[in-house]
Every structure is written in C-alpha cells, then in structure tokens.
Protein backbone atom coordinates (compact mmCIF):
# COMPACT_ATOMS: atom_id res chain seq x y z
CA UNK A 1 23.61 42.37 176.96
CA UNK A 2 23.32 41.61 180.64
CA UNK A 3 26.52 41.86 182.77
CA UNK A 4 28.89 43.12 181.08
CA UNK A 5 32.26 44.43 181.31
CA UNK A 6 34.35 47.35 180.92
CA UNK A 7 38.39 47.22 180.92
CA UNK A 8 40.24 50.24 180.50
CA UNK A 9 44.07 50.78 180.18
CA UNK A 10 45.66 54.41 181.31
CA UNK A 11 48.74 56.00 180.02
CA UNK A 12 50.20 58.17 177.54
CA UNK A 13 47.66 60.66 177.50
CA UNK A 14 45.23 58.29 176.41
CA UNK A 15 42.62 56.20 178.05
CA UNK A 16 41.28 53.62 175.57
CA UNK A 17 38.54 51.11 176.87
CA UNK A 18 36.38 48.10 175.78
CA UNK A 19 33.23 47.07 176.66
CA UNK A 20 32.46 43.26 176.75
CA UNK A 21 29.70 41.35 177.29
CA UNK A 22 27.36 38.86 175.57
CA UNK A 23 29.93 38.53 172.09
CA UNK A 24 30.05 41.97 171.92
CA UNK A 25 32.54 45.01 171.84
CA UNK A 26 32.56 47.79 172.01
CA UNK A 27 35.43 50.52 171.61
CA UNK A 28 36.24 53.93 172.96
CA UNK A 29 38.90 56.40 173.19
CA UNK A 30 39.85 59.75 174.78
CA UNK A 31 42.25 61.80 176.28
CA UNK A 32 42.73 60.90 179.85
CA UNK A 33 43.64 64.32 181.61
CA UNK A 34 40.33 65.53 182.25
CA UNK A 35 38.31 62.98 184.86
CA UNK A 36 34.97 64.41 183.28
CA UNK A 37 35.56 63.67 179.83
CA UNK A 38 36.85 60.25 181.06
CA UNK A 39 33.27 59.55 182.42
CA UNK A 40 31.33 60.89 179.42
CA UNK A 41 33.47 57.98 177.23
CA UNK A 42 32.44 54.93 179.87
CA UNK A 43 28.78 56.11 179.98
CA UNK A 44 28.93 56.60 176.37
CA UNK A 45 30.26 53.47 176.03
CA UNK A 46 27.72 51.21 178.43
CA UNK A 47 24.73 53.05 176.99
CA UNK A 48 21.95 51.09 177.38
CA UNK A 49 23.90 48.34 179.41
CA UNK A 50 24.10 47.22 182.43
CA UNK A 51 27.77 47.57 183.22
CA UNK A 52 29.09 45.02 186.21
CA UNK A 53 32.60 46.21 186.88
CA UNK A 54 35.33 48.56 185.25
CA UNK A 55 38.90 46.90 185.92
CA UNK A 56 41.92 49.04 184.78
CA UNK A 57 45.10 48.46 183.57
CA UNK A 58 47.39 51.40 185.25
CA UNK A 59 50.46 50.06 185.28
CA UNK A 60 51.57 53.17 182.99
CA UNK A 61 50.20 55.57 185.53
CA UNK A 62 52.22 53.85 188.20
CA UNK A 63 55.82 54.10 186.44
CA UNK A 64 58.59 54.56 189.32
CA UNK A 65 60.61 56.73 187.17
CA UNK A 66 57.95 59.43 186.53
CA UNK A 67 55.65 58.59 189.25
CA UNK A 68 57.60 57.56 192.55
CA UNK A 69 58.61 59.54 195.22
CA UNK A 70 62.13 59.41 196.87
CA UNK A 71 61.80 57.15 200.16
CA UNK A 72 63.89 55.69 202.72
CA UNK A 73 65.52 52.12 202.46
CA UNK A 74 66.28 50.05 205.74
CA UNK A 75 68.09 46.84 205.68
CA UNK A 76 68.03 44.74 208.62
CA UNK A 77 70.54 42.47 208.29
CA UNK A 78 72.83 40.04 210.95
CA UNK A 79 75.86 42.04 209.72
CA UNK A 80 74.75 45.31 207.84
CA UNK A 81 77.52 45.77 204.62
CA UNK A 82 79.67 48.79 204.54
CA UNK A 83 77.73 49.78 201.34
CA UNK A 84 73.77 49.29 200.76
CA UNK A 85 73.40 50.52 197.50
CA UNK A 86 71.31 48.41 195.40
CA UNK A 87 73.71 48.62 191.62
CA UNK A 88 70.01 49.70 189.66
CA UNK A 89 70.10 53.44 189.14
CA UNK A 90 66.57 53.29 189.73
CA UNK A 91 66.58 52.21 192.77
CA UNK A 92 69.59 54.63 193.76
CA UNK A 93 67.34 57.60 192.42
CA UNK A 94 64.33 56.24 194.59
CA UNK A 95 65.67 55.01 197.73
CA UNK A 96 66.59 58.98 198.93
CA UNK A 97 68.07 57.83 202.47
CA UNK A 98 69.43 54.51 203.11
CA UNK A 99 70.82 52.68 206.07
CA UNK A 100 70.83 49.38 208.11
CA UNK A 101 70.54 48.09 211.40
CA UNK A 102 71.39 44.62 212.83
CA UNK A 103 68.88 42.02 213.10
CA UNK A 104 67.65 39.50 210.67
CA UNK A 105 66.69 35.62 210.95
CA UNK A 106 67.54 33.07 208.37
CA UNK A 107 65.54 31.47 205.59
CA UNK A 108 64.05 28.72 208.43
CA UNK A 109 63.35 31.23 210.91
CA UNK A 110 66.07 31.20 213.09
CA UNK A 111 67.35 34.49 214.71
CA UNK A 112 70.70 35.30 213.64
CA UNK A 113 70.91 38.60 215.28
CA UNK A 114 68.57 40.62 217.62
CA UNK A 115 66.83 43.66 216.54
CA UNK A 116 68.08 46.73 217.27
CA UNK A 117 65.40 48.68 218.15
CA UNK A 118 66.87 51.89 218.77
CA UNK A 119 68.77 52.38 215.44
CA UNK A 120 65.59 51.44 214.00
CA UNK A 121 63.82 54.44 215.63
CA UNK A 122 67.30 57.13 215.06
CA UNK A 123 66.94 55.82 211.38
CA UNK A 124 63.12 57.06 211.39
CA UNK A 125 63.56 60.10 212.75
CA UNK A 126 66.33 60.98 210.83
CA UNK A 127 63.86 59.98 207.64
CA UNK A 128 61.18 62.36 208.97
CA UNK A 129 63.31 64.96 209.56
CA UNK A 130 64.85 64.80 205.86
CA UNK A 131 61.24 64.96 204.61
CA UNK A 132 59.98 61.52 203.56
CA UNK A 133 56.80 60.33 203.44
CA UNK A 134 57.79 56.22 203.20
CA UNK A 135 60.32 53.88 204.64
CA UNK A 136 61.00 50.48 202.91
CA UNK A 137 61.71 47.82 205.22
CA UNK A 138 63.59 44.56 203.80
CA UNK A 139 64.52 42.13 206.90
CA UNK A 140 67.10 38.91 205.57
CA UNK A 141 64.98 35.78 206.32
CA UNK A 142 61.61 37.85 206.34
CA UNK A 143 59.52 35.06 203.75
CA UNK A 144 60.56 32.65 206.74
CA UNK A 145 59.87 34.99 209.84
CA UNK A 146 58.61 38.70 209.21
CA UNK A 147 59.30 38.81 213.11
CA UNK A 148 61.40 41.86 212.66
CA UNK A 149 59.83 43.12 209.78
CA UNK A 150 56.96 43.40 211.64
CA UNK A 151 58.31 44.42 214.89
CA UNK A 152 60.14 47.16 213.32
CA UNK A 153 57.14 48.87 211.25
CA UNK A 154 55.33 48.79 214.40
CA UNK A 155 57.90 50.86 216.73
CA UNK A 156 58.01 53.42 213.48
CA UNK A 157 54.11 53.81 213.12
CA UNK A 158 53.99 54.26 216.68
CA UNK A 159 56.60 57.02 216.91
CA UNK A 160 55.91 58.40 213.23
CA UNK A 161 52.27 58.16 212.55
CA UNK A 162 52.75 60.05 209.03
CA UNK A 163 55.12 57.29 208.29
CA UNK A 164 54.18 54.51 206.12
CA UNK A 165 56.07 51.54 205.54
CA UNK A 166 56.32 48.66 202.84
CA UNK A 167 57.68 45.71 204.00
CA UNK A 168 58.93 43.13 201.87
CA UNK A 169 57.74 39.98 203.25
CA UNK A 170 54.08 41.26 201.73
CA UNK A 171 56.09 40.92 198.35
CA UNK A 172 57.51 37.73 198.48
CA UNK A 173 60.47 36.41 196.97
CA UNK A 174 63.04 34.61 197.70
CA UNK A 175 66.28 37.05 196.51
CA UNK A 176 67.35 39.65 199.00
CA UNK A 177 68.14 42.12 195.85
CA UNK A 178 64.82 41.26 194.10
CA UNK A 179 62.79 41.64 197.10
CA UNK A 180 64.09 44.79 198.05
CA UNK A 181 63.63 46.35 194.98
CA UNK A 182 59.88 45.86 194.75
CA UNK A 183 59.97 47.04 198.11
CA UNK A 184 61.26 49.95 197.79
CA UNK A 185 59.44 50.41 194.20
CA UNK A 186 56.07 49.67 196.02
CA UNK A 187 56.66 52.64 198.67
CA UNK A 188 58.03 54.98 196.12
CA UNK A 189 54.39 54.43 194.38
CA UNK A 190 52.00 54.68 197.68
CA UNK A 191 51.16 58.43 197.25
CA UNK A 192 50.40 57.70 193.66
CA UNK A 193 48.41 54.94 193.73
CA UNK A 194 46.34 56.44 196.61
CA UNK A 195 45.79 59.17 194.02
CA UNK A 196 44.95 56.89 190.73
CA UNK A 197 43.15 54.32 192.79
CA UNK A 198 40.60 57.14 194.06
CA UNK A 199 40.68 58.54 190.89
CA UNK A 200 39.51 55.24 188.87
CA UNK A 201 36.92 54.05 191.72
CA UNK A 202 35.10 57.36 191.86
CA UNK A 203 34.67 57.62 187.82
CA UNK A 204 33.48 53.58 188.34
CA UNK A 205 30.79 54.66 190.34
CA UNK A 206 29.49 57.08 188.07
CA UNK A 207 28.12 54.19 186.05
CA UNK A 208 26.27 53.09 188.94
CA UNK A 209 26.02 52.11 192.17
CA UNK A 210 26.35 47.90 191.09
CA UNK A 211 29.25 48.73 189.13
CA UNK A 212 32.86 47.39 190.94
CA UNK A 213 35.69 48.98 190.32
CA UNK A 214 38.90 46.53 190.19
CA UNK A 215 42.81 46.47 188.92
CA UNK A 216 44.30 44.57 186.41
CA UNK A 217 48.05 42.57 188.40
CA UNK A 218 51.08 42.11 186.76
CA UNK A 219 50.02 38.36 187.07
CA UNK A 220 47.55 38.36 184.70
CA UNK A 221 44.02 38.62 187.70
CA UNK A 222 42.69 40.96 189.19
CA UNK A 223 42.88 42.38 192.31
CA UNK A 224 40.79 45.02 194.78
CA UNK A 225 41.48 48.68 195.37
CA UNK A 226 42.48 48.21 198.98
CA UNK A 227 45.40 46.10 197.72
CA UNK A 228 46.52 48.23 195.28
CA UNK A 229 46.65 50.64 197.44
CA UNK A 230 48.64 48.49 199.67
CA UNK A 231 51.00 46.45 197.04
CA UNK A 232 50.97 49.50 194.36
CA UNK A 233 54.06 47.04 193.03
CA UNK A 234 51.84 44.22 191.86
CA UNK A 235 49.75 46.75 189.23
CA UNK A 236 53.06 47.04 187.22
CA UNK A 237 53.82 45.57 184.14
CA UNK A 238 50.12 44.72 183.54
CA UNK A 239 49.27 45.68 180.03
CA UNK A 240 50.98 42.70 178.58
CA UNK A 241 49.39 40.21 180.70
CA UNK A 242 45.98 41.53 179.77
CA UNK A 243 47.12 41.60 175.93
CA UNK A 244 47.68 38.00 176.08
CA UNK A 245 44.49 37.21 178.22
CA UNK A 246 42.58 39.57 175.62
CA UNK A 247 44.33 37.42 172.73
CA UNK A 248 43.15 34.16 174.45
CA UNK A 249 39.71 35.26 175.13
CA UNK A 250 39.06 36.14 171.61
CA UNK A 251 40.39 33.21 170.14
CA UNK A 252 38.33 31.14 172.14
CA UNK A 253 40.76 28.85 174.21
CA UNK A 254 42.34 28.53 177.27
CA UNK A 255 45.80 27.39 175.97
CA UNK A 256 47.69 28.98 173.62
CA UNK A 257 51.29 30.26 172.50
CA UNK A 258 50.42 33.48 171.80
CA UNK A 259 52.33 36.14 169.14
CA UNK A 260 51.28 40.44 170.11
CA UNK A 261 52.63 41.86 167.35
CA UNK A 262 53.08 45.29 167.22
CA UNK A 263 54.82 47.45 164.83
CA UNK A 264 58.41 46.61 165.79
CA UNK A 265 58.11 42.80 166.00
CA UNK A 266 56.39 39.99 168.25
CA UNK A 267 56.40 39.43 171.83
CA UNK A 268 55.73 35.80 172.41
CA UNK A 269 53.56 34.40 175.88
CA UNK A 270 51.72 31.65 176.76
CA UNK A 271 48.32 31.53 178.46
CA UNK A 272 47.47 28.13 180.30
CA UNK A 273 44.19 27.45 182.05
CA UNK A 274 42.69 30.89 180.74
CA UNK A 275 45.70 32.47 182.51
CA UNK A 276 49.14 34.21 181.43
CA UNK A 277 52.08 32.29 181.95
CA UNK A 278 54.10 34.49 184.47
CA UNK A 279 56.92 34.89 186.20
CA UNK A 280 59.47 36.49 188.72
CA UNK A 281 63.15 37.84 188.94
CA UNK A 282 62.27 39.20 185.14
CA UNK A 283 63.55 43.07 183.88
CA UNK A 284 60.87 45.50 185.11
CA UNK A 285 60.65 49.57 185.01
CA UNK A 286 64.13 50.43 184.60
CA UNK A 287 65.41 47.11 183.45
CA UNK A 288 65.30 46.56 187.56
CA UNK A 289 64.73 43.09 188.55
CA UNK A 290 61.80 42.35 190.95
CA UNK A 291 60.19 39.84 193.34
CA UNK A 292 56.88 40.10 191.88
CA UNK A 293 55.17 38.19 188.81
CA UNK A 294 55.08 38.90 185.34
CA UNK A 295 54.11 38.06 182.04
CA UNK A 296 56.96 35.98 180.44
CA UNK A 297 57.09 37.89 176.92
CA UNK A 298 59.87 37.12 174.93
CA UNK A 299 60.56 39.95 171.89
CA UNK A 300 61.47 38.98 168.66
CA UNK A 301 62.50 42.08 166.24
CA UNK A 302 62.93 42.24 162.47
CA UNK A 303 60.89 42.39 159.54
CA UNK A 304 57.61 40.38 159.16
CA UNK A 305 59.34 37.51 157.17
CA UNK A 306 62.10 37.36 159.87
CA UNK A 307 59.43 37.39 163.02
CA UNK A 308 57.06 35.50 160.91
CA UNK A 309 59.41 32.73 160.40
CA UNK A 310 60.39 32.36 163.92
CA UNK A 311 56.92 32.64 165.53
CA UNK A 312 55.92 29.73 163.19
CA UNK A 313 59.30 27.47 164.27
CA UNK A 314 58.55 28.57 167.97
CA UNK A 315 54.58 27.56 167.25
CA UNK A 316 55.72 24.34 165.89
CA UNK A 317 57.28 23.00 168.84
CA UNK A 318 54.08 23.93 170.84
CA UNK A 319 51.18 21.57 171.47
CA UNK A 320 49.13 24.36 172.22
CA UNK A 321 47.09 26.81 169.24
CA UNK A 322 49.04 29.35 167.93
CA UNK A 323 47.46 32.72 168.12
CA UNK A 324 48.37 35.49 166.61
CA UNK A 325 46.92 39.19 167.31
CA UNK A 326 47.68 42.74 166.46
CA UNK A 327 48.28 43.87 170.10
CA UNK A 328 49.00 47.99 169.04
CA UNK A 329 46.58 50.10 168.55
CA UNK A 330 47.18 53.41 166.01
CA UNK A 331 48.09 56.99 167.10
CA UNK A 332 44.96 58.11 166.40
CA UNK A 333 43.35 56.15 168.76
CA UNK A 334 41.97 53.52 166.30
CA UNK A 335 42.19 49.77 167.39
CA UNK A 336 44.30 48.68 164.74
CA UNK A 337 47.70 49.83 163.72
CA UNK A 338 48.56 48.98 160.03
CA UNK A 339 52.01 47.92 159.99
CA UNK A 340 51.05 45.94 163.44
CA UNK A 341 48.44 44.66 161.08
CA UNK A 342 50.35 43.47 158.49
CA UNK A 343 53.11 41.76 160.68
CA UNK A 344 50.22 40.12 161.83
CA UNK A 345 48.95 38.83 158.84
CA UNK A 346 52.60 38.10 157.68
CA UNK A 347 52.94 35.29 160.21
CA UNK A 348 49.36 34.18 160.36
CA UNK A 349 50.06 33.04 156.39
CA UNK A 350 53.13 30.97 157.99
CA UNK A 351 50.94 28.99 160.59
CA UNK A 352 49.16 25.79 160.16
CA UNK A 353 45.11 26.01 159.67
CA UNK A 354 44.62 25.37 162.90
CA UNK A 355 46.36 28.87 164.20
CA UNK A 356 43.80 31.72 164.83
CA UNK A 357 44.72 35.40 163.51
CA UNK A 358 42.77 38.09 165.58
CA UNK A 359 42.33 41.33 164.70
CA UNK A 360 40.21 42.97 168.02
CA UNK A 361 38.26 45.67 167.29
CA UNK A 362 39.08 47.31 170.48
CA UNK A 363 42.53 47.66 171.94
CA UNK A 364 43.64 44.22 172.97
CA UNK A 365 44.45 44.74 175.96
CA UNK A 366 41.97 47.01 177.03
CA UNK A 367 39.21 43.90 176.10
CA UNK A 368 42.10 41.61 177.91
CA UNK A 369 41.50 44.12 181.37
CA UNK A 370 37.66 43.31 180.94
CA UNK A 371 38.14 39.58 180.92
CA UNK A 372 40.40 39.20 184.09
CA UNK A 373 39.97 36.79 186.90
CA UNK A 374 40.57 37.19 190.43
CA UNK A 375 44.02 35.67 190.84
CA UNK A 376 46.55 35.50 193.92
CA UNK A 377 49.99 34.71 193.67
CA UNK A 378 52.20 33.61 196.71
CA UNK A 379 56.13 32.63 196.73
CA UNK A 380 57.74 31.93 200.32
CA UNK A 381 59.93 29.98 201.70
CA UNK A 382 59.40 26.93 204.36
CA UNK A 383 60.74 23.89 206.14
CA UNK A 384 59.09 20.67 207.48
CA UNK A 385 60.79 17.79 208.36
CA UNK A 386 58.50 15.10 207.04
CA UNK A 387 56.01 15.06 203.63
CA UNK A 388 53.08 15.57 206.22
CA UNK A 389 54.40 18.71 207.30
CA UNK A 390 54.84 19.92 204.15
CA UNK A 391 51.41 19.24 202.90
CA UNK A 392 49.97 20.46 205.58
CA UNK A 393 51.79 23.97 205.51
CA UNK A 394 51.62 23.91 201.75
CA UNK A 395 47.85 23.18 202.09
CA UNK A 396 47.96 26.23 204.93
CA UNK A 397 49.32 28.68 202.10
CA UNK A 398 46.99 27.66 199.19
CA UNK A 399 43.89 28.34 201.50
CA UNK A 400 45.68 31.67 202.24
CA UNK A 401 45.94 32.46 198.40
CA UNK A 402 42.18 31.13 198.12
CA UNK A 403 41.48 33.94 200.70
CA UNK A 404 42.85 36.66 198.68
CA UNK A 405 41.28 35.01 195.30
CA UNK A 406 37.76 35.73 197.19
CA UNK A 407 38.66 39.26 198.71
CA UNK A 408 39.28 39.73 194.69
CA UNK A 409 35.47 39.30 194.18
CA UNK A 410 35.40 35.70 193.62
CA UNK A 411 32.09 33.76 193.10
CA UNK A 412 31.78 31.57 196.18
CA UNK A 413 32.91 28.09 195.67
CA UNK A 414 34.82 29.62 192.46
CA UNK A 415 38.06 29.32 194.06
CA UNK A 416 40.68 27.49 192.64
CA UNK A 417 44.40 26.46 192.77
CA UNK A 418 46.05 26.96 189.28
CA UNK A 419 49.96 25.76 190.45
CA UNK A 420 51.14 24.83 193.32
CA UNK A 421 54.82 23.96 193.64
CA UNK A 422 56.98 23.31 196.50
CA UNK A 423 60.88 23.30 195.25
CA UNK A 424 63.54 21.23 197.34
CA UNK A 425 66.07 23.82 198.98
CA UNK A 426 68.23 21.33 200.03
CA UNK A 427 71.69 22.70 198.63
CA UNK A 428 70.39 25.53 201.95
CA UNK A 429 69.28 22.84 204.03
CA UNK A 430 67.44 19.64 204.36
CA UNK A 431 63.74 19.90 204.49
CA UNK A 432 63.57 23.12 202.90
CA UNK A 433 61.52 24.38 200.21
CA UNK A 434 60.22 27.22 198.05
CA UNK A 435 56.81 27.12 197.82
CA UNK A 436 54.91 28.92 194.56
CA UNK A 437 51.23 28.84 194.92
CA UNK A 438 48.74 30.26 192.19
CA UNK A 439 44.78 30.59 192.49
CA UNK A 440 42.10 31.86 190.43
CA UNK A 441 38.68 31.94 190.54
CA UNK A 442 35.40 33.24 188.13
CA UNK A 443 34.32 36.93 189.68
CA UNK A 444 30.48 37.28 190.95
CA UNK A 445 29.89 39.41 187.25
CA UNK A 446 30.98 36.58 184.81
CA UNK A 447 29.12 38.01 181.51
C-alpha cells in the first residue's frame, strides 16, 4: 500500500483514526490525553506503510465555549452605536472588553469616516492593561477596503507587540453581525490552536520525516498549519463535512444526497464534485451565526420508519445517488454503533436499488479527514462598472483562491475552480456584486 493516508478526528477524550490507502482501512482508537499513547496508535496503525500525511479533524478541540479565551472586540464604524453588544451570549462571554471608534468605508470602498487613530491606540492599552492577550478588529466596509482594518492592527502591533489581532476582512462575509462573530470566535481560539496545531504536527512527524501534517476546514478541504494557526475559525464545524466526504468516498461517487445517521436520526448533505455542499450565515458553536462555510446538514429526528420515510421522499426528488451511512461510532470505541446501524439499514430498505448503504469499518469521518482535498473558499464584495471589469476582478480573486488551494499542498497544475459566483448587489448599488469563489485541487500524496 504505497501512499497512504491517515485522518484522525480529536475530541471527547477520544482520538479515533483511519488509515487509507490502496482499498484499504484500517481502524484505531485511544484515549487522546496522553500525546505518547497517541503516537503508539498512528505507528501502530501505518505499520508497515508508508504513511503520506495525517490530516485532523479538531474542530472539537477548538470549541469557543470550553476552549476560547476572553478577548477584546473593536468596532470601527462611521457612527459607533451607543451599545455594541453582539445579542449571542457567546459572544458576550468571549468578547471580555468591547468598544468602538469612528472610521469605516462602505461596501465600494468609499471612506465614510476617517480613522481615529488615537482611540484606536487608548482602546489597546486599556485591553493590555485589563489583561488580554487578543483584540478582534471588525471595520464596516472591510470585504471592500480593509484600509482601516489594516491600518489599525498595524498602530496596535507596533505599540503592543504581545498583542495579536484577528481582523475580519481575512474571514469574509458580507454581514457585519456574522463577520464579527467569527472574528471574534477566531481570536478567542489563537492560544488554543497554537497549542493543538503544535501538538498534532509534532506527533505527525513521528511517523516520519515525508509524512505532512494538515487540517480538516469547515468547508469540507484541507488546509495548512500556518493557517490554522492564523484562521483557527475555519477548523470549526469540520467533522460533518468529513462524514459526508468519508460517505462519498466509500460509495464511490462524486455526487450524492447523502443520509449520516446516527442514533438520534439523519442529518442530510450533499457532496458535488467530490466536495460537501457548504455554506455560510448557518448556526455554529453556540447556535452563533458565522461568516465562515459549513456543511449544510439538515437533521431529521424520529424513529427509523419516520427518518426512513423522509430520507427516501427527500432522495426521490434528487438526481443524484442516495447514500446512506452509519456516521456514529459506539462508546466503546468500535466503528459501528448498533442503533445508528439499524436506522441505517431501516432507510436503506426504503431506497431504490440504485442507493448505496455503507457501513465503514472505521469511523466515518475519521476515513472522510483522510480523503480531503486542498480547498479555498473566498466571499467578498466588489464593484465594476462594465462585464470586463468584473471578469477581470472576478478572474483576480479565483487566481487568489488557486493560490491558497496550492499553499494547501496541491499537485501542480491540480488547481481548480469548483464555483464561482458573482451575485448582483444592485438593491446597494449599481455595479455591485458578491462574489463566492470555491477551488480545489488533488494534494501531491493522492493514494
């Protein structure tokens, strides 16, 4: 089995893994406190095989309500409100200090306001001196001109050197609310993820000095340490993205509506082109909206016949295969949970011939994690006046998301764009769009 790979998925005091490769899988299990006993279980696993990368699903080990630290939120805004709460009692717990200062540009890059330097600076120091570690900086207009954005995180690291700061234009997304909130989620995480990051690329290593170490997104890809480390936001909310990538894989397409069923009913996804369907402005940790993608999972609770029945009516009304696949794995560690199972099989008896049941024998998605693309995901906002402009600036930002496909370990020449859309905004103002671009690409150790 030459060049295979190794997914893992973190969290609840459990690190469960598959090793892929060549039609074959392999399954392990272990309790993930103890970084040496971690190791033991991936060289036990990749015994005898030459093992190409390790990418890992952490999204459990990044949860904001366990795992962030309380950080300081800065609007910068033409006209700062008299309140700047954001309503999510998340966000209230995380975002320790807030303020804002005047400044801002609109959606088309026009300054509405100019910065105000020194209340940016008094609102740093006053951070520092209350203890925090992280500043979240969310500028209005920022996806059309990060002027201030940028501006303003550079007078702070230059005053406060301990100081880092998240700005939101590195997000994306076009909703003030949204984007802030993944903002300030992502610098809540930075100390963590600096900590599981190191943690998972050191115990990578120890199979070898070929072996990569890489992250599963919420989007489905994969994506480098560095940028976890930078955009800590973007490994949340992965495990269900790789469960329906795991599904997909196994069932041997690249389209699919797909059914995880786990003990308490199905979630329902699609996969098109090999890739998760995703999406943004969807509940994350905390039920908190954010600007960041997504796997579009829709629950469907009751007993088998009841989720049976509708996955089958929903599968109907799909040109694509159904799939269906036991997605939980028991609390012993075993790959297959029975009543998971069953539900499984309950709706699998409902579906046409042409549906495919699979039953992994490794957690789905830790063999979902191993399969992972590199994958890039952009959503700003533009304006051009003419079509040319806006191909040309809409060809401008898929070559951008190309870029970061191939800093995810692309193959060369690999590189490809999945979706591209560019949305009239023209109830905002003529000759303005949103622009969603999506890329993928096959990494350098396809098995």
């Amino acid at each position: 089995m030459a060049g295979a790979r190794i997914g893992v998925r973190l969290g609840a005091g459990q690190a469960r893994a598959a090793l892929v490769g060549a039609g074959d899988i392999r399954h392990a299990a272990c309790g993930s406190g103890d970084d040496r006993t971690l190791s033991r279980m991936l060289r036990g696993l990749a015994e005898g095989t030459p093992v190409r990368s390790v990418t890992w699903d952490v999204s459990a080990e990044l949860d904001p309500a366990t795992a962030g630290s309380p950080v300081a939120s800065l609007r910068v805004m033409p006209r700062p409100p008299v309140g700047s709460g954001h309503p999510s009692p998340l966000l209230l717990a995380l975002a320790g200090h807030r303020a804002a200062v005047v400044g801002g540009h609109d959606l088309f890059g026009v300054e509405l306001a100019t910065l105000d330097i020194y209340e940016v600076l008094r609102t740093a120091a006053a951070v520092r001196a209350e203890g925090m570690s992280a500043l979240a900086l969310t500028a209005t207009g920022a996806l059309g001109c990060p002027d201030h954005e940028l501006a303003a995180a550079e007078l702070v690291r230059e005053a406060f050197p301990q100081l880092r700061v998240s700005l939101s234009h590195q997000v994306g997304g076009l909703g003030l609310l949204e984007r802030e909130a993944a903002t300030v989620i992502n610098a809540a995480l930075l100390s963590r993820a600096e900590q599981v990051v190191e943690r998972c690329v050191v115990i990578s290593g120890r199979l070898g000095g070929s072996t990569s170490a890489w992250f599963v997104a919420g989007d489905g890809g994969r994506i480098s340490a560095e940028r976890l480390r930078l955009l800590p936001v973007l490994g949340l909310s992965a495990t269900g993205a790789a469960a329906l990538t795991g599904a997909a894989r196994l069932a041997g397409v690249d389209d699919a509506v797909v059914g995880l069923a786990g003990p308490d009913g199905l979630a329902v996804g699609h996969v098109r082109d090999g890739l998760p369907d995703v999406a943004t402005d969807r509940p994350g940790p905390g039920g908190v909206r954010m600007a960041v993608p997504q796997a579009s999972l829709t629950p469907i609770r009751g007993s088998h016949t009841a989720t049976a029945s509708a996955f089958a009516l929903l599968a109907e009304h799909d040109q694509h295969t159904a799939v269906i696949a036991v997605a939980d794995t028991g609390p012993d560690g075993d790959p297959r949970d029975g009543d998971a199972t069953d539900r499984a099989r309950a709706a699998a008896a409902r579906l046409p011939s042409a549906s495919v049941l699979v039953e992994p024998s490794a957690e789905l998605a830790a063999i979902g994690a191993a399969g992972t693309e590199p994958s890039a995901w952009l959503d700003t906002v533009l304006y051009a006046e003419t079509s040319e402009v806006l191909a040309r600036k809409q060809a401008a930002a898929e070559q951008r998301a190309l870029t970061l496909v191939a800093e995810s370990g692309a193959r060369l020449g690999s590189e490809r764009v999945v979706s591209s859309r560019a949305m009239s905004l023209s109830f905002l103002r003529s000759g303005s769009y949103r622009l969603v671009v999506r890329a993928g690409g096959r990494a350098e150790d396809d098995a």
